[in-house]
Every structure is written in structure tokens, then in C-alpha cells.
N, C-alpha and C. Protein backbone atom coordinates (compact mmCIF):
# COMPACT_ATOMS: atom_id res chain seq x y z
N UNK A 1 134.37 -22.31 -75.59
CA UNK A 1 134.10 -23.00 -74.36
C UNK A 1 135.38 -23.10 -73.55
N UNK A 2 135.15 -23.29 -72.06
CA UNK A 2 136.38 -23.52 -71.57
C UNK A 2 136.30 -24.87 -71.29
N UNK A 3 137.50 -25.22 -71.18
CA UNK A 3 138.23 -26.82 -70.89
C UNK A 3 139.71 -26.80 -69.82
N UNK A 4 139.78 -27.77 -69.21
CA UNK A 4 140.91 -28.09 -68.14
C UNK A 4 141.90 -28.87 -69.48
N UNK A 5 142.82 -28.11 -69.79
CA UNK A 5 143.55 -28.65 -70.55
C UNK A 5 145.32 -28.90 -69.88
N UNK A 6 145.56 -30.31 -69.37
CA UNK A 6 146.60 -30.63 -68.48
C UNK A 6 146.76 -29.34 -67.53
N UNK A 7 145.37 -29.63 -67.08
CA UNK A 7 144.94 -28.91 -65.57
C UNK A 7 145.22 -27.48 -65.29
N UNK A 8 144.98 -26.97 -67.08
CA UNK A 8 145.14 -25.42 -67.25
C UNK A 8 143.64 -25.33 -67.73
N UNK A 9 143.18 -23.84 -67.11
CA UNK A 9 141.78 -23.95 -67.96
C UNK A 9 142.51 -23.36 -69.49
N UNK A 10 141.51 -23.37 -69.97
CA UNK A 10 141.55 -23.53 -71.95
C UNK A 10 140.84 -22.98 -72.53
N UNK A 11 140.93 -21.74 -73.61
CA UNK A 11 139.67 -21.34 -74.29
C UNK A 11 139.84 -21.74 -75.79
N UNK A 12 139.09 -22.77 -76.25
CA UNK A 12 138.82 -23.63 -77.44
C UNK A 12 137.31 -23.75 -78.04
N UNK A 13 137.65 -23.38 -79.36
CA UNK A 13 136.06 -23.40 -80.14
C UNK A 13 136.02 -24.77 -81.07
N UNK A 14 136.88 -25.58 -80.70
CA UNK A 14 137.62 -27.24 -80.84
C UNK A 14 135.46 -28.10 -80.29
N UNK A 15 135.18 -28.69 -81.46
CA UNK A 15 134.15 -29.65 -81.13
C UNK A 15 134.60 -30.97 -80.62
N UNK A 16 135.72 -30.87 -81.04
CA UNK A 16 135.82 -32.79 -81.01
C UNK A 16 137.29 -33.17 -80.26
N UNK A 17 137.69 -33.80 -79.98
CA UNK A 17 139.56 -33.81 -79.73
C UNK A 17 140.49 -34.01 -80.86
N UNK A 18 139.79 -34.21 -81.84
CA UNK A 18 140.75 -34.35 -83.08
C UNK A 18 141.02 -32.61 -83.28
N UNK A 19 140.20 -32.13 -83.20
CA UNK A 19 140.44 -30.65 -83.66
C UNK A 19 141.13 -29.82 -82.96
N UNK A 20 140.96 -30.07 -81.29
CA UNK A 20 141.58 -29.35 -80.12
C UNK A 20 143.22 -30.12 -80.69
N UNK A 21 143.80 -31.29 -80.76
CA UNK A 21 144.75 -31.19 -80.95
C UNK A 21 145.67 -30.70 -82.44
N UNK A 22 144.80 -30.57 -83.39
CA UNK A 22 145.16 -29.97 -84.76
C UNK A 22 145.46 -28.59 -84.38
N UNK A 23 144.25 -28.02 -83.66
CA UNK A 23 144.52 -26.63 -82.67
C UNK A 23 145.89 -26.36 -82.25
N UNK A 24 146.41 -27.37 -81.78
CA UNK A 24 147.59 -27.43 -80.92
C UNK A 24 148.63 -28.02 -81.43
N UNK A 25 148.70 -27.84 -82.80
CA UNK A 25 149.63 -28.26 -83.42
C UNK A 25 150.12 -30.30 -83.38
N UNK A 26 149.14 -30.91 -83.18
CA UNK A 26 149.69 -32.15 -82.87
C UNK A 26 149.03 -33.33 -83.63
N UNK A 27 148.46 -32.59 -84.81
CA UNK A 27 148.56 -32.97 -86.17
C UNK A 27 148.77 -34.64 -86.44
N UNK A 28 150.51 -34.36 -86.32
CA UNK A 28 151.00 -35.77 -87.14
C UNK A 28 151.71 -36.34 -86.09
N UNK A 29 152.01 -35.54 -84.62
CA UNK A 29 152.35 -36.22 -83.40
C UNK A 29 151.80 -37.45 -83.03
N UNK A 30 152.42 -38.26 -82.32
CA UNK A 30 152.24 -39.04 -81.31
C UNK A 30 152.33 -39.05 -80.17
N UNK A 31 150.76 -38.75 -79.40
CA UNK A 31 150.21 -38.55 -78.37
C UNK A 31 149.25 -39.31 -78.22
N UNK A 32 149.80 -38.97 -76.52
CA UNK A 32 148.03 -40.21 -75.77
C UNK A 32 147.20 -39.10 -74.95
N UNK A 33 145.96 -39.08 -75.72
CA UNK A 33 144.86 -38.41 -75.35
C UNK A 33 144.19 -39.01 -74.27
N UNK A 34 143.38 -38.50 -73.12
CA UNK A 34 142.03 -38.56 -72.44
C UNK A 34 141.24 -37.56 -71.71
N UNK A 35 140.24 -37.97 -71.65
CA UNK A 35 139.10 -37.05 -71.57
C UNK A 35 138.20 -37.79 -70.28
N UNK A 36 138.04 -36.56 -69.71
CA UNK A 36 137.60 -36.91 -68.15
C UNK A 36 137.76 -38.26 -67.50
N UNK A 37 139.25 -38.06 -67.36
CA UNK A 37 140.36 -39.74 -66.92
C UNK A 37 139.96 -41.06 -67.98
N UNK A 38 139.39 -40.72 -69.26
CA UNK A 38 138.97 -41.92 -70.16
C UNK A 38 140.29 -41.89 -70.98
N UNK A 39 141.13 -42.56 -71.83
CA UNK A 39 141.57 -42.87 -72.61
C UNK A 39 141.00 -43.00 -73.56
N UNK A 40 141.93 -42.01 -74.53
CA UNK A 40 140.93 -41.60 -76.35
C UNK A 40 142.07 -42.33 -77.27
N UNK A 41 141.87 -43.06 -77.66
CA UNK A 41 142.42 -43.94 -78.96
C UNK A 41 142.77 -43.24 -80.33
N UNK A 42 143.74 -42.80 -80.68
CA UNK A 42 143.74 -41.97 -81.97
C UNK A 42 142.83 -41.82 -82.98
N UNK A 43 142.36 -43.07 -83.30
CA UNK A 43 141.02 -43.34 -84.38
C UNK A 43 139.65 -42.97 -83.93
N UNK A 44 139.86 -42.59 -82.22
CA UNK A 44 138.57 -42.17 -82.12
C UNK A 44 138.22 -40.67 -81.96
N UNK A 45 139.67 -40.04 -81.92
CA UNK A 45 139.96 -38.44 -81.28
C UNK A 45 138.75 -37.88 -82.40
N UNK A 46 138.54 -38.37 -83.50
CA UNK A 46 137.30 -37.37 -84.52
C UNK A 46 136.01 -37.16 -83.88
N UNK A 47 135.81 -38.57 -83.27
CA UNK A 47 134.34 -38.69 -83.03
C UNK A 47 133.97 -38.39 -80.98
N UNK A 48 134.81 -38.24 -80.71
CA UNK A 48 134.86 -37.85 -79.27
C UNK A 48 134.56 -36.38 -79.16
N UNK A 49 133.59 -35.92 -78.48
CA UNK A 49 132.63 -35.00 -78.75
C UNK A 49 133.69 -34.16 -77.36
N UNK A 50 133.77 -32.54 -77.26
CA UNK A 50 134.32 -31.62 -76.45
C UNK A 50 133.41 -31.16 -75.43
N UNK A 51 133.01 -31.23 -74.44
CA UNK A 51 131.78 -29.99 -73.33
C UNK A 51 132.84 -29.19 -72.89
N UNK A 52 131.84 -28.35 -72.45
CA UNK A 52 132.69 -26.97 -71.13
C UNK A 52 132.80 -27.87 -70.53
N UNK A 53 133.57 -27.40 -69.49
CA UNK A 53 134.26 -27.93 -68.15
C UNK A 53 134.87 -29.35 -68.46
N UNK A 54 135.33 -30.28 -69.81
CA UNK A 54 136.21 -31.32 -70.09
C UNK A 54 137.47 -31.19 -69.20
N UNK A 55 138.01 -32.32 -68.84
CA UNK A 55 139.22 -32.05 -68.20
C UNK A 55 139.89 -32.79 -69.27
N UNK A 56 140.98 -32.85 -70.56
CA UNK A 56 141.45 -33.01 -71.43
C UNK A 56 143.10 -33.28 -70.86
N UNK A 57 143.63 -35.04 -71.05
CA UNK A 57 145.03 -34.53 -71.11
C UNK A 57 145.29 -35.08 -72.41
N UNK A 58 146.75 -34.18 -72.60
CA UNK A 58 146.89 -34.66 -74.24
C UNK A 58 148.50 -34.84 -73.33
N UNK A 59 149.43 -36.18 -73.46
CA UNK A 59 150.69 -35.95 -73.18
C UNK A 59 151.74 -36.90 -74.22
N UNK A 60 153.01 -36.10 -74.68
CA UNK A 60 153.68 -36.93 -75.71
C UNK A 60 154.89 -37.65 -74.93
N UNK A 61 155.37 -38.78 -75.75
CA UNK A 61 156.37 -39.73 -74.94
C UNK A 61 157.66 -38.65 -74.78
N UNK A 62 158.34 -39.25 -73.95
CA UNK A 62 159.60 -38.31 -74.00
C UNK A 62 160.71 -40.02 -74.06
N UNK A 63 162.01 -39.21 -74.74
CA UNK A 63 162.83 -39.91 -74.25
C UNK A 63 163.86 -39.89 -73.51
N UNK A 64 164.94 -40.72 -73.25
CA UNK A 64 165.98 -40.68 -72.30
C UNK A 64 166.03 -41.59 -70.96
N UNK A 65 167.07 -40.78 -70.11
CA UNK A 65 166.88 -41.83 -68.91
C UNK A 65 167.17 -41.76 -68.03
């Protein structure tokens, strides 16, 4: 399926957002997920279901200053 992934389209066979980000290497990262401007809670990234056309951001903290 495709997906808007930080406003790139995306080709992912990812069901859920837990998987699109395992996909993407971000595993054991700390990241803040959302899905069509919702905010996804880490504990819920399993059960949060993927469609075509999702607009998905996944973004990690940075530091500095």
C-alpha cells in the first residue's frame, strides 16, 4: 500500500505502525508517532491499524542548541 510517510509517499506491506516502524529500523528508538495528525502512544503503535493514503509522521528528539 502506499502511505505519506513525513510527507513522502511510501511503499509498505506494514499492517499496523508498530511494524512500519520495525520496518524502519526504530525498533528500540524513541519516537513520537502520528497518524492522520492523531498522536500514537507507543503502547498503542501494535494495535493502530495502516490504510492507503495514511499520512504517517514518525519523528525522533534531537539534541543540542
Amino acid at each position: 500500500m502506499q502511505i505519506l510517510l513525513n510527507g513522502e509517499r511510501f511503499a509498505t506491506d506494514a499492517s499496523n505502525l508498530d511494524e512500519l516502524c520495525a520496518t524502519l529500523g526504530f525498533t528500540d528508538a524513541k519516537v513520537a508517532t502520528a497518524v492522520n495528525g492523531s498522536f500514537v502512544a507507543s503502547a498503542k503503535r501494535s494495535v493502530t491499524p495502516l490504510a492507503e493514503a495514511d499520512e504517517v509522521e514518525i519523528v525522533a528528539p534531537r539534541q543540542g542548541g
